[in-house]
Structures are given as C-alpha cells and as structure tokens.
Protein backbone atom coordinates (compact mmCIF):
# COMPACT_ATOMS: atom_id res chain seq x y z
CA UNK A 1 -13.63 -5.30 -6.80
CA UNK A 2 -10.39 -7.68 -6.37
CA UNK A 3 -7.57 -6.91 -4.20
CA UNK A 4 -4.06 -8.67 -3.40
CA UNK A 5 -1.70 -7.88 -0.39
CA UNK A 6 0.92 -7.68 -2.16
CA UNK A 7 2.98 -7.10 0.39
CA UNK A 8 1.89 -6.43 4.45
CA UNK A 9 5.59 -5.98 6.33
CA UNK A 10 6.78 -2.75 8.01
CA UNK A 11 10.09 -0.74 5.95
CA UNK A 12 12.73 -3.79 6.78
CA UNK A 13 10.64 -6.60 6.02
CA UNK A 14 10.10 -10.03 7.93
CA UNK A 15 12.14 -12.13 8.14
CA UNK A 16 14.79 -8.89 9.40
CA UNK A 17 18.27 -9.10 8.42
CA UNK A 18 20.22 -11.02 11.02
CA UNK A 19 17.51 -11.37 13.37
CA UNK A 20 16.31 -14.69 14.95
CA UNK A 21 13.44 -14.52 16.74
CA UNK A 22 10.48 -16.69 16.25
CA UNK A 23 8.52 -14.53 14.18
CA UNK A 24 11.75 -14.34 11.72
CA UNK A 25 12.34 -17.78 11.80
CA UNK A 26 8.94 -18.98 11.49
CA UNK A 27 7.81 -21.31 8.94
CA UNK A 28 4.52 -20.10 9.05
CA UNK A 29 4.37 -18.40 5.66
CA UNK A 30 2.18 -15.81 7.26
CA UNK A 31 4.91 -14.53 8.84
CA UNK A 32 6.83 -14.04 5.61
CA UNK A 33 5.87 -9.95 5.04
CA UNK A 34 7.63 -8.01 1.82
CA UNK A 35 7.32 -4.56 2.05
CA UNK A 36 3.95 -2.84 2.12
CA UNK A 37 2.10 -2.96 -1.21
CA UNK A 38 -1.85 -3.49 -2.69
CA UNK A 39 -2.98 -4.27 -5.92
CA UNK A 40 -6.45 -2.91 -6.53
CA UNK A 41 -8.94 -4.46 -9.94
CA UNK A 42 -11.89 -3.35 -11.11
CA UNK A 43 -13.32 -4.19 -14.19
CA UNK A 44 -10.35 -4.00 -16.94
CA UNK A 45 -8.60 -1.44 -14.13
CA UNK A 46 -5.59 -2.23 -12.29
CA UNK A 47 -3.92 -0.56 -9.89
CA UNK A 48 -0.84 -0.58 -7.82
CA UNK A 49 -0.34 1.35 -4.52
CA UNK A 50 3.15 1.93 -3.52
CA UNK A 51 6.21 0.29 -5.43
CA UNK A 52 8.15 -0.40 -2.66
CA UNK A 53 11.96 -2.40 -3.33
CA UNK A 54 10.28 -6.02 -3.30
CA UNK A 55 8.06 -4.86 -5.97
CA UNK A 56 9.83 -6.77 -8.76
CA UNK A 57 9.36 -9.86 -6.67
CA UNK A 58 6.13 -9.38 -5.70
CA UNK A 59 4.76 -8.94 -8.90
CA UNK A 60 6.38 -11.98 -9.97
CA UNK A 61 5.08 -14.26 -7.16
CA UNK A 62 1.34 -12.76 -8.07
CA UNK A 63 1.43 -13.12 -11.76
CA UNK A 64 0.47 -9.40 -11.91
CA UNK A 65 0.17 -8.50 -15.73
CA UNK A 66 -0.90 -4.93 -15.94
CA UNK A 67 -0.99 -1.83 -13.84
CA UNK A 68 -2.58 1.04 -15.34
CA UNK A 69 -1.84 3.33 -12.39
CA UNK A 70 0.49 3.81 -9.48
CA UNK A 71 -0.70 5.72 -6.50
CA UNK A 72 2.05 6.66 -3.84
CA UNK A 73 1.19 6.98 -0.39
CA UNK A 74 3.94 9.11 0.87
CA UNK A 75 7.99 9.13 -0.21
CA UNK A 76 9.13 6.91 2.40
CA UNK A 77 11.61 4.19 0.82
CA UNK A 78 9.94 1.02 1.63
CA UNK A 79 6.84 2.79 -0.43
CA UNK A 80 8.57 3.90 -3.72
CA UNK A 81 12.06 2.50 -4.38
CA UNK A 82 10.66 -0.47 -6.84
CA UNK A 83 9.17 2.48 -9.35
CA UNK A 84 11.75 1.46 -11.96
CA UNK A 85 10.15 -1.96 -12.29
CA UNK A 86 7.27 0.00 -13.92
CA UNK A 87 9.25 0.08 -16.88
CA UNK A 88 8.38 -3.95 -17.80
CA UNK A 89 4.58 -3.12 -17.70
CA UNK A 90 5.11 0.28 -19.98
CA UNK A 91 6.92 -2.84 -22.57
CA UNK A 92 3.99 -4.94 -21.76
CA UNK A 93 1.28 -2.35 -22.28
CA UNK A 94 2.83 -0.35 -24.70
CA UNK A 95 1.86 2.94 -22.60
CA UNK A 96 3.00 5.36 -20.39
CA UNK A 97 1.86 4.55 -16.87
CA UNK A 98 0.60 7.67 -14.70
CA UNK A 99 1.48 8.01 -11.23
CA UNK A 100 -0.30 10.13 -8.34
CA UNK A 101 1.37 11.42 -5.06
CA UNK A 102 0.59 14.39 -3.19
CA UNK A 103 3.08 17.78 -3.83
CA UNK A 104 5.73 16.47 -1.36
CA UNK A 105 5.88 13.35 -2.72
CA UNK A 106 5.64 13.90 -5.80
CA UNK A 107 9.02 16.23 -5.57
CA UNK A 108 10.13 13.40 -4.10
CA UNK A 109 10.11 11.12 -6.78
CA UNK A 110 10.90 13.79 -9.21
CA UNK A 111 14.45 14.41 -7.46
CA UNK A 112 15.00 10.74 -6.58
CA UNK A 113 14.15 9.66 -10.01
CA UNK A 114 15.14 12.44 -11.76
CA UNK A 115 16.27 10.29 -14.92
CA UNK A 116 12.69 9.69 -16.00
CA UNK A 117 11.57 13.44 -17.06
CA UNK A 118 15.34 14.03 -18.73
CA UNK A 119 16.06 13.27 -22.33
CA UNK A 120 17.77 9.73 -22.86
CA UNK A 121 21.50 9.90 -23.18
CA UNK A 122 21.71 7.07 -24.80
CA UNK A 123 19.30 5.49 -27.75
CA UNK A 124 17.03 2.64 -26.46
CA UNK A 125 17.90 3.25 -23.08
CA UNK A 126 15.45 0.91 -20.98
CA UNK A 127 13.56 3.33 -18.47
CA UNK A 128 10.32 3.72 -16.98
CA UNK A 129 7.81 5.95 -18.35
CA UNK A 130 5.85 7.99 -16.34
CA UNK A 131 3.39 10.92 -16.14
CA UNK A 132 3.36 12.47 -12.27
CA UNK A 133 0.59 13.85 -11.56
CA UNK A 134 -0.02 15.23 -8.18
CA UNK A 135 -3.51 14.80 -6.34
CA UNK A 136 -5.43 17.57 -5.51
CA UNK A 137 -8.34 16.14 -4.84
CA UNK A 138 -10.80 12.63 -5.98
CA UNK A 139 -9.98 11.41 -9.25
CA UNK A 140 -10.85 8.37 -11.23
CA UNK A 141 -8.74 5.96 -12.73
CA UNK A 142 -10.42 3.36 -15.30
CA UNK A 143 -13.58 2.03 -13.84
CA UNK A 144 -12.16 3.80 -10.11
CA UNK A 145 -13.19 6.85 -8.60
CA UNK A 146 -10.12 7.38 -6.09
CA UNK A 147 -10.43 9.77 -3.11
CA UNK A 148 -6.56 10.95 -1.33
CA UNK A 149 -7.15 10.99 2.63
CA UNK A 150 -4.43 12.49 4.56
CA UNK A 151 -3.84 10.88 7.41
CA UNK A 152 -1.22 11.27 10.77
CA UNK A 153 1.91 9.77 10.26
CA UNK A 154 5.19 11.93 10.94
CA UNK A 155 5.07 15.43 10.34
CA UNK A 156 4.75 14.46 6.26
CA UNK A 157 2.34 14.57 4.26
CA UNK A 158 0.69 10.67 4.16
CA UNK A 159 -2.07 10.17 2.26
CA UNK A 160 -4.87 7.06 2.68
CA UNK A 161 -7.21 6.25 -0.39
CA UNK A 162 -10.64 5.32 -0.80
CA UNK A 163 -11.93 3.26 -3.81
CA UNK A 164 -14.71 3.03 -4.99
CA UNK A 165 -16.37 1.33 -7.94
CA UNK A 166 -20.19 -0.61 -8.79
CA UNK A 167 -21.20 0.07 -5.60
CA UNK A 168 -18.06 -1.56 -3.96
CA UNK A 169 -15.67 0.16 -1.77
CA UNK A 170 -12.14 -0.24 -0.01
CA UNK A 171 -10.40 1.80 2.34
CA UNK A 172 -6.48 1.49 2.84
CA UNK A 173 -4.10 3.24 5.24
CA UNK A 174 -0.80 1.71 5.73
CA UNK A 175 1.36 4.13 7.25
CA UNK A 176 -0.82 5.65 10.41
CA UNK A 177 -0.73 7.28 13.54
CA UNK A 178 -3.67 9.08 14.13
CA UNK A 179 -6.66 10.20 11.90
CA UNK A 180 -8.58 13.34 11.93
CA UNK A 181 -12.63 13.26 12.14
CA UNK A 182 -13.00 14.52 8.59
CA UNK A 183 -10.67 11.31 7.41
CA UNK A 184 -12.49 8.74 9.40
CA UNK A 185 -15.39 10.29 8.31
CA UNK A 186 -14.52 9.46 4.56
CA UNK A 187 -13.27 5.95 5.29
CA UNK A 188 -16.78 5.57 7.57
CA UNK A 189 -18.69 2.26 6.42
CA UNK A 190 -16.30 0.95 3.46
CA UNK A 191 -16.66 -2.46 2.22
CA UNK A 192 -13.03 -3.06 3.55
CA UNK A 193 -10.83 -1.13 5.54
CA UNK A 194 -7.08 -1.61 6.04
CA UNK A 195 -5.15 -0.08 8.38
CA UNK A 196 -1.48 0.17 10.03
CA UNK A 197 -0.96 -2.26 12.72
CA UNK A 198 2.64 -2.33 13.82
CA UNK A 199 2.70 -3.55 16.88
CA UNK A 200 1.85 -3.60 20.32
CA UNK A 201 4.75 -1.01 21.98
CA UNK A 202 3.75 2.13 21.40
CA UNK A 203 5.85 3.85 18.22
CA UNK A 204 6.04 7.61 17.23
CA UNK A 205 4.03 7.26 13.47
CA UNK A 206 2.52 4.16 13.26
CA UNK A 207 -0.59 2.59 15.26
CA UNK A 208 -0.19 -0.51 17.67
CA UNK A 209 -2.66 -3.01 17.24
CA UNK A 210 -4.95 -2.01 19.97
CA UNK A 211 -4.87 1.25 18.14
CA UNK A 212 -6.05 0.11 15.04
CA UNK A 213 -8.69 -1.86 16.41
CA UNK A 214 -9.98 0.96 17.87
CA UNK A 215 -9.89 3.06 15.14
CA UNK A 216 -11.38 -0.07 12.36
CA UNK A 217 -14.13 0.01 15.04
CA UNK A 218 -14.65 3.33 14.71
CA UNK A 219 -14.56 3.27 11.12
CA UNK A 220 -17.11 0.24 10.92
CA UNK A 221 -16.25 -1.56 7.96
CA UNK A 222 -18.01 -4.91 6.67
CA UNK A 223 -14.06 -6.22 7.29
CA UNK A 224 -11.17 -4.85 8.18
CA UNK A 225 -7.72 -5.69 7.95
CA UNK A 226 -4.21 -4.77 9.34
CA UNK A 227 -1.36 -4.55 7.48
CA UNK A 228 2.56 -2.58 7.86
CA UNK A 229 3.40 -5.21 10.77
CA UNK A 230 6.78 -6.04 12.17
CA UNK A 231 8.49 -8.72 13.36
CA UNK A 232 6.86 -9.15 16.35
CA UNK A 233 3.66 -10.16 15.55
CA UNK A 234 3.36 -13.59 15.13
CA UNK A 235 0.11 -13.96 12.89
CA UNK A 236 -1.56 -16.70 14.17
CA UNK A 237 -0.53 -15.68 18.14
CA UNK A 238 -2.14 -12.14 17.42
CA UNK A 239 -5.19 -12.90 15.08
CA UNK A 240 -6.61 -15.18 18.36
CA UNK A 241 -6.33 -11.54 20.13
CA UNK A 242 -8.86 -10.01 17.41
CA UNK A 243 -12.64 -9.23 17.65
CA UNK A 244 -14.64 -11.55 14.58
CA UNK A 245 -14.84 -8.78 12.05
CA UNK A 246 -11.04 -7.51 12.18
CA UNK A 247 -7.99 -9.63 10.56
CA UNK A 248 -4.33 -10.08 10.06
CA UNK A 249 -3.21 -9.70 6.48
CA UNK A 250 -0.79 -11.76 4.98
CA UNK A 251 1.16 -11.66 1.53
CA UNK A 252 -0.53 -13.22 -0.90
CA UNK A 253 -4.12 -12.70 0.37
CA UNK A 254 -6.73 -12.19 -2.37
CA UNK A 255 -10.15 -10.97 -1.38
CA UNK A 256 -13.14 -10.36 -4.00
CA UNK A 257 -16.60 -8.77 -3.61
C-alpha cells in the first residue's frame, strides 16, 4: 500500500489570505498546506479521497495519473469543490469514474453538481463523468476492501475510512471531533492512522492536537499521523511536542508499506 498527502491544511489553506503570521509566511515548505486530500494505491488501484478546490493543483504537483475512485468524506467545500477536475482522468482513462459518499452527501453533490446526471446541452460538452453511489456499508474498490466509519464532526454526517489490502491497512479521519467506541474500535491497530489535528484552542468539530494524540493512542497504530491543520501550527515547533510514534503530515509526503 502507497499513500500521498495530497493535501494536509484546514478549509482556507496555509498560507491564509492576507494573513502574516509566521506560520503563513514561513519558508518552511512544511508549512505550505492545500486543502485536505489523500491518494490511496494498491496494486493497479488508485484512489482519491476528497476533491477539494486545490485538487487540480495538487494532482499536478504529484504527477497523479489515474484515479479509479473518489470517496467523499462529507460535503463540506474544502472536501468536494475540485470534483470537476475528474473529468481529465475520465479523458485519460477512457471511463466513467465512480464516486462514494454517504446519503447526505451524496445529495449534496447531486444538487451542487447537478450538471453531471442531466443530458448535455450542447455536443462535446467537456464534463465529468460520474456514477454516485452512496455507501451503505464496506465495499471494495480494485484490489481495496473499503470500510465507511462515521465519525463526530458537526451535527453531519462525516464519514472516516479504513483500507485494507495484502494484509496492509490505513486508517484516515480528517474532519473529527469525537469518535464513538464502535469507530475506534474499527480503526483499532491499523498499519497507519490519520487523524484531524487542528490545533491547540479548543474548536467546536475538529480535534486539537492533544486530542488527537489521545485518541491515535487509543487507536494504537504502527504510525500515526495528523493532518486538517491550520495556520497555527508551525510543523517543526509542534512535531518536537509529539510522542515517537505520532507525526505531522505535510503535502507531498509519500509513505509505502
């Protein structure tokens, strides 16, 4: 199993428009943090979580070349408004391209992109194609089995997702404030586990670091990760706070087991 942080920043990104405070003017690249996004191989599967708005540029900055699946965490903007970008791997593949959500979200879409499911107006209009398909329950994409864990965040729907594949497995979370027993129980003793880590004030749907520590600990993964950060973490500043087994993501990071 291969995965790329595609992107690790909270919904405005880091830098944030006009702000300039260390973390946003850092040249630590680290610091740099697109919206949040994972790319998830297997075998000859690929996988995309979330499209959110920098997905365009993200996939250009990782040389990504196919996605045979999108899954969508929840129907929050930062997570799904780079969907029509799809469209270029549909050319490339010559397929339609399903995408999972739960109900919610997947209404979601269906209203927000309403143009994909309608006839074309005009003749070789340029458009993604996609199949939704909500998630009921574990599925498998390609070599993937994929189990949906909903987890805390808002009063929404948000779903987690385990993969699993050869005997490898990954956990991911990104938008998180609390977990039930029956979720950490299915993330319990992945491979890899990444989690929401916003900051260190509390916030109303997202964990603060201490939180997610806590909670990776609890889970007990072989490594664990936290992503959806804002702008003030500084990544080198806060990774010196962590215990040995739990890290700060970054864009770009590639891990493979």
């Amino acid at each position: 199993m291969k995965i790329i942080f595609l992107g690790t920043g909270t919904s405005v990104g880091v830098p944030m428009i006009g702000c300039t405070c260390p973390v946003c003017t850092s040249t630590d690249p680290r610091n740099r943090r697109r919206r949040s996004s994972l790319y998830v191989e297997s075998e000859n599967t690929n996988i995309v979580a979330d499209t959110p708005p920098d997905f365009r540029e993200q996939a250009l900055a990782f040389q990504l070349r196919r996605v045979d699946a999108v899954l969508f965490t929840h129907s929050h903007a930062d997570h799904i408004f780079g969907l029509d970008d799809i469209r270029r791997f549909n050319t490339l593949q010559q397929t339609v391209i399903p995408a999972y959500a739960c109900r919610s979200a997947l209404a979601d879409l269906r209203r927000i992109f309403d143009y994909v499911e309608q006839p074309a107006v005009f003749p070789g209009t340029y458009r993604p194609e996609i199949e939704f398909r909500e998630v009921n329950g574990p599925f498998d994409v390609g070599s993937l089995r994929v189990t949906p864990v909903e987890v805390i965040h808002g009063t929404e729907t948000t779903l987690g997702f385990r993969f699993d594949a050869n005997g490898r497995s990954l956990g991911y979370a990104p938008d998180c404030h609390a977990m039930s027993p029956a979720a950490i129980s299915t993330f319990r003793g992945v491979d890899v586990m990444i989690l929401d880590g916003l900051r260190h004030r509390p916030h109303a749907t997202h964990l603060t670091v201490t939180d997610s520590v806590n909670l990776l600990r609890e889970i007990g993964a072989q490594r664990s990760y936290i992503t959806h950060m804002c702008h003030e973490l500084d990544h080198e500043t806060t990774q010196r706070t962590l215990p040995d087994s739990i890290w700060l993501s970054y864009d770009g990071l590639t891990l493979e087991w």
